[in-house]
N, C-alpha and C. Protein backbone atom coordinates (compact mmCIF):
# COMPACT_ATOMS: atom_id res chain seq x y z
N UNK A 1 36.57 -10.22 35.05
CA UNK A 1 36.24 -8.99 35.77
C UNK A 1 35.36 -9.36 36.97
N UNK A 2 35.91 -8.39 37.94
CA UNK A 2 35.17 -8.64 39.27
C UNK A 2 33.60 -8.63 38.77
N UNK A 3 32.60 -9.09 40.01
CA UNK A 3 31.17 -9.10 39.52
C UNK A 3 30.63 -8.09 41.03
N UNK A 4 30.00 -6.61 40.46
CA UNK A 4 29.19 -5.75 41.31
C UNK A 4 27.96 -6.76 42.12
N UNK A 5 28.04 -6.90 43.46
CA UNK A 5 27.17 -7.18 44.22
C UNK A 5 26.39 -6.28 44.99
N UNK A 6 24.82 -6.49 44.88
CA UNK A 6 24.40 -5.69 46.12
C UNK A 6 24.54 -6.46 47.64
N UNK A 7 24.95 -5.33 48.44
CA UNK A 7 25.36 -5.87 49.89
C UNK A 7 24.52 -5.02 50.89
N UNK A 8 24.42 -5.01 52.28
CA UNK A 8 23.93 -4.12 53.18
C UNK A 8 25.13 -3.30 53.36
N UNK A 9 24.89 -2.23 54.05
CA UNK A 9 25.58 -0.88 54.41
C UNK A 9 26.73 -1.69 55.75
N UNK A 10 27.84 -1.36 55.29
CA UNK A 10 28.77 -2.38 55.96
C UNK A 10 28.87 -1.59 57.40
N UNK A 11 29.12 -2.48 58.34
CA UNK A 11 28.99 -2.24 59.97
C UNK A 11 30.23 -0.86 60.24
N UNK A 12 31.39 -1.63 59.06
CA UNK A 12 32.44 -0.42 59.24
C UNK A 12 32.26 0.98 58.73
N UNK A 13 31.36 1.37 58.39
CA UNK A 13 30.53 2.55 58.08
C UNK A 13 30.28 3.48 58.48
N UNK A 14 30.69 4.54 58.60
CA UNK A 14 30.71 5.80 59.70
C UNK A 14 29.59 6.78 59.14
N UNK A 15 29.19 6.75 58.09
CA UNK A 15 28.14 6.98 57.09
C UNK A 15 26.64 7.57 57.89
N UNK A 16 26.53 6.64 58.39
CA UNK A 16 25.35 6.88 59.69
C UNK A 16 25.45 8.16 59.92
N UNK A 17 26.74 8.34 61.00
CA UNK A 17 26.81 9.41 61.30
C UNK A 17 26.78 10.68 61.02
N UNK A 18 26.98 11.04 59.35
CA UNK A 18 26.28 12.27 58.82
C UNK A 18 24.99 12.62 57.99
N UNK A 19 24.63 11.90 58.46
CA UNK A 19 22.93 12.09 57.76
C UNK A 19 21.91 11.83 59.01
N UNK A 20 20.61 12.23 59.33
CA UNK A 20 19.96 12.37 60.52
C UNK A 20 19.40 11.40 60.38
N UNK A 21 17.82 10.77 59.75
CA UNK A 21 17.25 9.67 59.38
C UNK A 21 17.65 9.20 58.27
N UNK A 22 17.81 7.51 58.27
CA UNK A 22 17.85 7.04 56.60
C UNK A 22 16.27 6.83 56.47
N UNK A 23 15.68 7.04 54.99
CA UNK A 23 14.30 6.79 54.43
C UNK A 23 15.11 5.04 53.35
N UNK A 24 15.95 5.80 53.15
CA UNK A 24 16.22 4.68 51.61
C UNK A 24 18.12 4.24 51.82
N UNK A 25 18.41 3.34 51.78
CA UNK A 25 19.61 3.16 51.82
C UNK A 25 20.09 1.67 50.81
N UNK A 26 21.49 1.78 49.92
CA UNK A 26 22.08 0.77 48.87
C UNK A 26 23.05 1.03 49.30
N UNK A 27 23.91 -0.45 48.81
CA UNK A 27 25.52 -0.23 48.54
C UNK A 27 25.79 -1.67 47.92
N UNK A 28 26.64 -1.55 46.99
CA UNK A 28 27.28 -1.90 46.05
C UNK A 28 28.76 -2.44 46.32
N UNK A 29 29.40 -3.92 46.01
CA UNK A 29 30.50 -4.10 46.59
C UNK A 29 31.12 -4.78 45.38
N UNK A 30 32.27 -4.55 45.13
CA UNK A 30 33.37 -5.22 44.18
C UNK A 30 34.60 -5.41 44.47
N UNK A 31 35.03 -6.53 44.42
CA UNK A 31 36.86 -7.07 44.71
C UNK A 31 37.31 -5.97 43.81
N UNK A 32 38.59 -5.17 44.63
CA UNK A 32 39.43 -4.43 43.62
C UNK A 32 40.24 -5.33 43.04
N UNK A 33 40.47 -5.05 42.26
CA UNK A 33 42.21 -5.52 41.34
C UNK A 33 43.63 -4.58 41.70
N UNK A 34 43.05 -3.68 42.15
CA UNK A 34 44.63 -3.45 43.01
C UNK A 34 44.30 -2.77 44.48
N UNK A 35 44.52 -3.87 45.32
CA UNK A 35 43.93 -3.11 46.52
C UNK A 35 44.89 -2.20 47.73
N UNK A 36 45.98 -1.51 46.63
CA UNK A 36 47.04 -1.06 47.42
C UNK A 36 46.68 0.64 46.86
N UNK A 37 45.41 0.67 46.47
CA UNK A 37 45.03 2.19 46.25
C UNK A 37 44.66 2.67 47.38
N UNK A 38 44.60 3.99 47.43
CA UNK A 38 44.26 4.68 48.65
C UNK A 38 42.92 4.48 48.55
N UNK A 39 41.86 5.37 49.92
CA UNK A 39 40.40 5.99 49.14
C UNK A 39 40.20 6.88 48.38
N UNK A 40 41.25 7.70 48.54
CA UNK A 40 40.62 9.40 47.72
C UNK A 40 40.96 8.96 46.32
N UNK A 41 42.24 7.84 45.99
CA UNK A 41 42.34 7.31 44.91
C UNK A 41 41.11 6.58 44.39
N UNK A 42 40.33 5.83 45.29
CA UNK A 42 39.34 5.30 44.58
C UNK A 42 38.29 5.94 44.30
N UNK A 43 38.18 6.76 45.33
CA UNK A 43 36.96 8.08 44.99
C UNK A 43 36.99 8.34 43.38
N UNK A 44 38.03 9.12 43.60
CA UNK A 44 38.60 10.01 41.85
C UNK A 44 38.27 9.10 41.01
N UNK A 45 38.75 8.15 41.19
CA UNK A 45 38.46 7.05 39.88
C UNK A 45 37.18 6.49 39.48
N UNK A 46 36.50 6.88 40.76
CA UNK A 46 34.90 6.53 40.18
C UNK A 46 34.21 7.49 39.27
N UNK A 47 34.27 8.98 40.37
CA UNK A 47 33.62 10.15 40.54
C UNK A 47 34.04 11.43 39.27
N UNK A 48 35.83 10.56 38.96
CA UNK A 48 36.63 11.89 37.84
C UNK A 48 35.81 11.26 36.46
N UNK A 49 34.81 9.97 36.17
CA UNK A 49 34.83 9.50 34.91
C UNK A 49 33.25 8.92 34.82
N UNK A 50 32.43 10.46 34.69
CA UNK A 50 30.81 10.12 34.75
C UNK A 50 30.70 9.59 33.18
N UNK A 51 30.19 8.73 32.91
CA UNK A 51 29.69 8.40 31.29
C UNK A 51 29.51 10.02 30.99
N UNK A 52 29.59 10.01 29.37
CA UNK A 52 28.43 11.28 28.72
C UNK A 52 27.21 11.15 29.21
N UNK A 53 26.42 10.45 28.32
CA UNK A 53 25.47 9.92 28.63
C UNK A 53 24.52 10.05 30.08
N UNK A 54 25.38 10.01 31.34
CA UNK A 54 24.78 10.32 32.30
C UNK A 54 24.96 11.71 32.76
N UNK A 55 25.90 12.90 32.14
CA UNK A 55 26.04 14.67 32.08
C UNK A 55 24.92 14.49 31.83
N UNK A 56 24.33 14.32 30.31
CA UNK A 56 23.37 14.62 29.27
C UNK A 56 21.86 14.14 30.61
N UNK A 57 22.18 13.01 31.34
CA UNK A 57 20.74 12.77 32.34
C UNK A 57 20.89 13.96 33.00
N UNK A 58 21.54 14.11 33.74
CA UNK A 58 21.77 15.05 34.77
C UNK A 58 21.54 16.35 34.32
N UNK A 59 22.38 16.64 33.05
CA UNK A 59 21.40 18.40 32.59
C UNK A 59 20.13 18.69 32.38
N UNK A 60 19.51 17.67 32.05
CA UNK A 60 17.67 17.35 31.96
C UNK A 60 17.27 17.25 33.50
N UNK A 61 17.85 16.74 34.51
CA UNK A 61 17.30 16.18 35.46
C UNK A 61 17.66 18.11 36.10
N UNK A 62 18.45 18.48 35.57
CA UNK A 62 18.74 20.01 36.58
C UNK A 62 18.09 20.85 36.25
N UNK A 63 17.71 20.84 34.79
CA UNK A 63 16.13 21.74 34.20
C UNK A 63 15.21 21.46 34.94
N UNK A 64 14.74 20.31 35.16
CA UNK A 64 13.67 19.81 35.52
C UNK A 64 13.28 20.37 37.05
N UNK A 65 14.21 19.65 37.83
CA UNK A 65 14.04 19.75 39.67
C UNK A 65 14.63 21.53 39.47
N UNK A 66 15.38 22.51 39.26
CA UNK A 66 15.66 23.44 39.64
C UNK A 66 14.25 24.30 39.69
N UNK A 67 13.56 24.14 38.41
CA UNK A 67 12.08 24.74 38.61
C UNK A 67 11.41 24.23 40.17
N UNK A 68 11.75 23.47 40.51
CA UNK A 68 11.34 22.85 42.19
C UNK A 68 12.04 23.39 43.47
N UNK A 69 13.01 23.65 42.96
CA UNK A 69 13.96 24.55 43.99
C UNK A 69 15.26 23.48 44.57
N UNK A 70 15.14 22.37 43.56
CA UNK A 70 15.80 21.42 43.96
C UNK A 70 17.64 21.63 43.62
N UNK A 71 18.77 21.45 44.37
CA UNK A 71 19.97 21.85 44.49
C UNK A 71 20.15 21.38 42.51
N UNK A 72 21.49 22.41 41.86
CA UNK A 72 21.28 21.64 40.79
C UNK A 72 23.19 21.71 40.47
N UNK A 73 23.63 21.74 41.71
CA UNK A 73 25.31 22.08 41.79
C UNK A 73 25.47 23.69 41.18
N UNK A 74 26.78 23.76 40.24
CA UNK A 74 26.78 24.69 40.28
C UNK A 74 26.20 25.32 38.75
N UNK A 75 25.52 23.82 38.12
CA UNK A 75 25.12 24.28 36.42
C UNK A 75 26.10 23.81 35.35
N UNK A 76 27.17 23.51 35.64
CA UNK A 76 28.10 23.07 34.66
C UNK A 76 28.41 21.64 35.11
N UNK A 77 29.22 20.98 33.65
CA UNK A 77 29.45 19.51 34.12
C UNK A 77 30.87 19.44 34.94
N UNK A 78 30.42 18.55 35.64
CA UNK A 78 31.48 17.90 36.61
C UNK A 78 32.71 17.84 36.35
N UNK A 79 33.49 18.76 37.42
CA UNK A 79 35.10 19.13 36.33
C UNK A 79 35.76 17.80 37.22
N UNK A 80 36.95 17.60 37.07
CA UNK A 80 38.00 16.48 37.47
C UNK A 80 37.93 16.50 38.65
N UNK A 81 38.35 15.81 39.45
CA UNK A 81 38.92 16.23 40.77
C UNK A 81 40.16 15.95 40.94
N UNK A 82 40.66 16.47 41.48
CA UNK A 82 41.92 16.59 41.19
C UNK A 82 42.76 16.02 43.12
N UNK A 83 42.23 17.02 44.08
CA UNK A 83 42.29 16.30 45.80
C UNK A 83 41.07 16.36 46.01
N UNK A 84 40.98 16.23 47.65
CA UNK A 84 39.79 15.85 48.08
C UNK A 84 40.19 16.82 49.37
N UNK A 85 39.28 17.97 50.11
CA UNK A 85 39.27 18.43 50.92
C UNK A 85 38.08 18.13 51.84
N UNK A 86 37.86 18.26 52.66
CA UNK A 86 36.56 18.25 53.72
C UNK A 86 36.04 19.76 53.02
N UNK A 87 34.52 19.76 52.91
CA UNK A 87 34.24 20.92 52.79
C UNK A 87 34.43 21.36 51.42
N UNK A 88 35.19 20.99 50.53
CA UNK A 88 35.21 20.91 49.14
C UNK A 88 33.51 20.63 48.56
N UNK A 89 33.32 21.12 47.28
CA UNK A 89 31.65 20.81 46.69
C UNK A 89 32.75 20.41 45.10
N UNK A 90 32.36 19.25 44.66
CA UNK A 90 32.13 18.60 43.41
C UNK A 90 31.12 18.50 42.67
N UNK A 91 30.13 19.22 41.86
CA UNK A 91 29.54 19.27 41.46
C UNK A 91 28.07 19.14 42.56
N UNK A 92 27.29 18.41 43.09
CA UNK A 92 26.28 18.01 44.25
C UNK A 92 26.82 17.60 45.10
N UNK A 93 28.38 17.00 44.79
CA UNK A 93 28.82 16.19 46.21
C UNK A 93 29.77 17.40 46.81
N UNK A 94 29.21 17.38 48.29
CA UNK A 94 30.10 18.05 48.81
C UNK A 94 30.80 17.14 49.80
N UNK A 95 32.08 17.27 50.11
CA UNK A 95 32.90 16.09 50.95
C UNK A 95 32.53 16.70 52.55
N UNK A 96 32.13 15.50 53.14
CA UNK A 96 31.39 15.88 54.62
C UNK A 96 33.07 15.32 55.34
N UNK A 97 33.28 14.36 55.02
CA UNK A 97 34.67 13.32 56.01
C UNK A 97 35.53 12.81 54.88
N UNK A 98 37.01 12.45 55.72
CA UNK A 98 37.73 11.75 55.25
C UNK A 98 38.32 10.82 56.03
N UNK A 99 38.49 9.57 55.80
CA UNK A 99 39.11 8.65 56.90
C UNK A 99 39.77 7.79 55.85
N UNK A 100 40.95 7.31 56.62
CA UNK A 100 41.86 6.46 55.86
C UNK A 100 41.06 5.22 55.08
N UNK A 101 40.06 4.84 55.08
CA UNK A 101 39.34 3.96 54.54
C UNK A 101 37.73 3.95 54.16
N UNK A 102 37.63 5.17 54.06
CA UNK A 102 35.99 5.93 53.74
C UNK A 102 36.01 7.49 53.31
N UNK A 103 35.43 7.72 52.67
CA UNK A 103 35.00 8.92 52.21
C UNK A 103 33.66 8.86 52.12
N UNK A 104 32.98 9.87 52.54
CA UNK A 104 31.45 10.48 52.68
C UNK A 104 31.11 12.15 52.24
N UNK A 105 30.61 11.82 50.98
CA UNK A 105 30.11 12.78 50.58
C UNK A 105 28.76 13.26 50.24
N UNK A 106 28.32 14.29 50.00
CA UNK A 106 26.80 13.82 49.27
C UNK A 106 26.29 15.78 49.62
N UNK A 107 24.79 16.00 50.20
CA UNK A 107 24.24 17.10 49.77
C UNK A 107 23.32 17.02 50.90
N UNK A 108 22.77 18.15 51.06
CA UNK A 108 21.33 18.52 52.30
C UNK A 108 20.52 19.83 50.91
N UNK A 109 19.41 19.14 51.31
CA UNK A 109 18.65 19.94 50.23
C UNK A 109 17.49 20.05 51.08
N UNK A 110 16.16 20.95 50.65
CA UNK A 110 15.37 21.21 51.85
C UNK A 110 14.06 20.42 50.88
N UNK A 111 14.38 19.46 50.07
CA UNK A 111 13.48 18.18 49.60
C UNK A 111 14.42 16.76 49.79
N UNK A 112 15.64 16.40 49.88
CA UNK A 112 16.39 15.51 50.92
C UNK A 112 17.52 15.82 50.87
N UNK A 113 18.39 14.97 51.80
CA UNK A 113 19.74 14.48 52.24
C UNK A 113 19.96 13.31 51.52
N UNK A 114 21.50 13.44 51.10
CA UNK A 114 22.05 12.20 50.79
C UNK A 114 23.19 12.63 50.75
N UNK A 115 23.51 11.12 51.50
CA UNK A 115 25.12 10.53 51.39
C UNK A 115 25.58 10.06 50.44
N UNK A 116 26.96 9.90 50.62
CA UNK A 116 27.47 8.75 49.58
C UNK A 116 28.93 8.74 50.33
N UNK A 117 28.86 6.47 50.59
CA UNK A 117 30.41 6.83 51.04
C UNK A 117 31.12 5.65 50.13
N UNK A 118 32.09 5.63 49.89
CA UNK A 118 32.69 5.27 49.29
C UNK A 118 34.25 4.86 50.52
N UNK A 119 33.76 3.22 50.72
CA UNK A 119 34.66 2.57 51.51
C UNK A 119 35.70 1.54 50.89
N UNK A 120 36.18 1.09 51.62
CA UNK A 120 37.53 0.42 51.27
C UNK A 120 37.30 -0.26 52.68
N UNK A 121 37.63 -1.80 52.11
CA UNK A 121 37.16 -2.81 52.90
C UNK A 121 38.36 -4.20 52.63
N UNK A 122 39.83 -3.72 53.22
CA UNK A 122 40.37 -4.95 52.54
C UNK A 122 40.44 -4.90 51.08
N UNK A 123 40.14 -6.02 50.63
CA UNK A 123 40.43 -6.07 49.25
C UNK A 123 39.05 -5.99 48.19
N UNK A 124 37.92 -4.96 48.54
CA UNK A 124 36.79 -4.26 48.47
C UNK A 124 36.20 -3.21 48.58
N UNK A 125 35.76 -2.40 47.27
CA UNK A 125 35.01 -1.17 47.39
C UNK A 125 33.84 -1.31 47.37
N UNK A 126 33.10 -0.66 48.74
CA UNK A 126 31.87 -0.45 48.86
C UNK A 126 31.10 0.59 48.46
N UNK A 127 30.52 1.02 47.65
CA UNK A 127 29.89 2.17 47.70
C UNK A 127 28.55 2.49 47.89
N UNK A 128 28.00 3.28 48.76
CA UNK A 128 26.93 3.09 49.67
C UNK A 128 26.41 4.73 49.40
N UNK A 129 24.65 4.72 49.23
CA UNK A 129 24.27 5.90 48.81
C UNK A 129 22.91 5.60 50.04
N UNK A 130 23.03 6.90 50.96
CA UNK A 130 21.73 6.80 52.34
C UNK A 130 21.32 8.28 51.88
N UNK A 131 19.88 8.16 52.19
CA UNK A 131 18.66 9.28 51.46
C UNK A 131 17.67 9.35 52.87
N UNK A 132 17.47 10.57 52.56
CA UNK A 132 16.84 11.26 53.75
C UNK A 132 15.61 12.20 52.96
N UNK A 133 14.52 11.86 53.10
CA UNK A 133 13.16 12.33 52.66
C UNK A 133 12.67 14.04 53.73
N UNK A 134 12.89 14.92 53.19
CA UNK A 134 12.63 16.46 53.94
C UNK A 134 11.27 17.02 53.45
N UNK A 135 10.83 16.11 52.63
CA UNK A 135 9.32 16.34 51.77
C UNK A 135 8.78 15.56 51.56
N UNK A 136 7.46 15.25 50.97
CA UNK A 136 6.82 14.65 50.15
C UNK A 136 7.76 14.74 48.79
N UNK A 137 7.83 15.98 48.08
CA UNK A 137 8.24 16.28 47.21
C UNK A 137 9.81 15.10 46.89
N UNK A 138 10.54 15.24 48.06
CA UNK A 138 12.06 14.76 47.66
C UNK A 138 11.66 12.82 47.88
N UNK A 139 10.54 12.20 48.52
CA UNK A 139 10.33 11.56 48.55
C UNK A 139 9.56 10.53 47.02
N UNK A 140 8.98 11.46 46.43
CA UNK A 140 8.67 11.30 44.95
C UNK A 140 9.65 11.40 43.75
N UNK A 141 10.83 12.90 44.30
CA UNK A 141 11.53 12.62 43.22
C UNK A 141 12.64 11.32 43.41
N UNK A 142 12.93 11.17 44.63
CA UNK A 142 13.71 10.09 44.67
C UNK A 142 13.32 8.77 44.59
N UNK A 143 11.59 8.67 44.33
CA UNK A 143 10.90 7.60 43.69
C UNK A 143 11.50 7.44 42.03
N UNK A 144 11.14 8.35 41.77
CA UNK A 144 11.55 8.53 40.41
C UNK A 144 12.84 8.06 39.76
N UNK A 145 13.97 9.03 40.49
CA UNK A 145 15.52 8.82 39.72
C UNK A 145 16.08 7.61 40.55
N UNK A 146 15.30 6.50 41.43
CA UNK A 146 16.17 5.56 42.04
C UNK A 146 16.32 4.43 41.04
N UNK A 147 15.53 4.02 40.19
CA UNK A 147 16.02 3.19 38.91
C UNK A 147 16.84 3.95 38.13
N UNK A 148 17.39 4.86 38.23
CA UNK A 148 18.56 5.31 37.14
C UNK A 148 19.66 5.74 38.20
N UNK A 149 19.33 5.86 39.49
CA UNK A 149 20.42 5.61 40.25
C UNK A 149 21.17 4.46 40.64
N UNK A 150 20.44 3.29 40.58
CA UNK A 150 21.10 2.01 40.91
C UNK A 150 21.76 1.91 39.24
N UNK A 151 21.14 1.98 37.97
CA UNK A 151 22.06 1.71 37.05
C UNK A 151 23.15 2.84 37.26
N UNK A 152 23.32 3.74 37.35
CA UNK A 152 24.73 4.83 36.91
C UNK A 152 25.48 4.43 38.17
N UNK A 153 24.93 3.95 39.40
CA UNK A 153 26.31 3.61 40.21
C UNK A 153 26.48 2.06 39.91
N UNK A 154 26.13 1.43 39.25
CA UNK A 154 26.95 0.22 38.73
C UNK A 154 27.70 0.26 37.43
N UNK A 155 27.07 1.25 36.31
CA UNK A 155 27.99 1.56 34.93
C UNK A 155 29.18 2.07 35.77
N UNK A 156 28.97 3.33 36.99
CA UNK A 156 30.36 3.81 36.91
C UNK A 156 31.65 2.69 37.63
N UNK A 157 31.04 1.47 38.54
CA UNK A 157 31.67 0.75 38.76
C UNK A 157 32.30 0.05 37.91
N UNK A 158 31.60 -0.45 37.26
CA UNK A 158 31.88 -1.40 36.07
C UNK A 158 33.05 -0.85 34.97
N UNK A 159 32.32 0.47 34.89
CA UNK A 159 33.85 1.04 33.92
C UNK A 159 35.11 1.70 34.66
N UNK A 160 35.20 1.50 36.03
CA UNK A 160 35.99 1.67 36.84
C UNK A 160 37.30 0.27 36.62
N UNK A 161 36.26 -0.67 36.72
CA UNK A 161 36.70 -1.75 36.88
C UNK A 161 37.38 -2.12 35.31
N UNK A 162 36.03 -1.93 34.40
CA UNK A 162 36.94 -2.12 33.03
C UNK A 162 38.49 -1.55 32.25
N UNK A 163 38.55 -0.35 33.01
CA UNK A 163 39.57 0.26 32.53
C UNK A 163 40.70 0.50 33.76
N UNK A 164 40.50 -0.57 35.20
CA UNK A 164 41.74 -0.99 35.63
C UNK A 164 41.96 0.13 36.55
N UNK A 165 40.78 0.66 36.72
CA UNK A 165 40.86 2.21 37.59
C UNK A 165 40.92 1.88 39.02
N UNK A 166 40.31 0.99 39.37
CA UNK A 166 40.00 0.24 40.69
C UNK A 166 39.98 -1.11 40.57
């Protein structure tokens, strides 16, 4: 099995362009095993197959920040996705772009911004998460959930990868 690397935010990245300041920026790179998938194919295959385990974080984490006024989607768990529209909302991610080799999605909250794009690089998925601090407040909580953010975007790689999804 391929091995998840951390990489810088790749030059081919259009990512920049929908978010105003980065405060915090990752991305994550792995050789596909079939690199004749589309993106929105690789999207789905990350994004359609959250662990349990990380619903169960996320319903605690939406108790928690909603008392803050913090976005908490729409309250229920993350249904399938099925296409990908511009302007579409998936649970927090709402799809900002689509390009034949990137997808950028993510949220504006009035404690931060974040992206998430999810590129295709040749025979490589990048996936890249840029954060934008609108508070003190979003600057602390994203102190907080960034060690359980770098693990859940490598489990979901990893079991992407394990089960031949990407």
């Amino acid at each position: 099995m391929s091995k998840i690397t951390n990489v810088k935010l790749p030059k081919e990245s259009i990512s920049m362009q929908f978010i105003g300041e980065i405060d915090y920026v990752d991305a994550f790179k792995v050789k596909l095993s079939d690199n004749t998938q589309k993106v929105d194919s690789l999207y789905m295959a990350i994004f359609n197959h959250v662990p349990k385990w990380v619903n169960v974080l996320m319903g605690l984490r939406n108790k928690i920040v909603g008392v803050f006024g913090l976005d908490t989607g729409d309250g229920s768990k993350q249904k399938e996705i099925k296409s990908l529209t511009v302007g579409d909302k998936h649970g927090v991610f709402k799809i900002f772009d689509i390009q034949p080799n990137e997808i950028i999605a993510g949220e504006d909250d009035k404690h931060l911004d974040f992206r998430v794009s999810v590129l295709k690089n040749d025979d490589y998925l990048i996936l890249s998460t840029l954060v934008h601090y609108n508070s003190g407040f979003g600057k602390v909580y994203f102190f907080i959930i960034k060690p359980f953010h770098k693990v859940v975007v490598k489990v979901m790689m990893r079991n992407a990868l394990k089960t031949k999804r990407i």
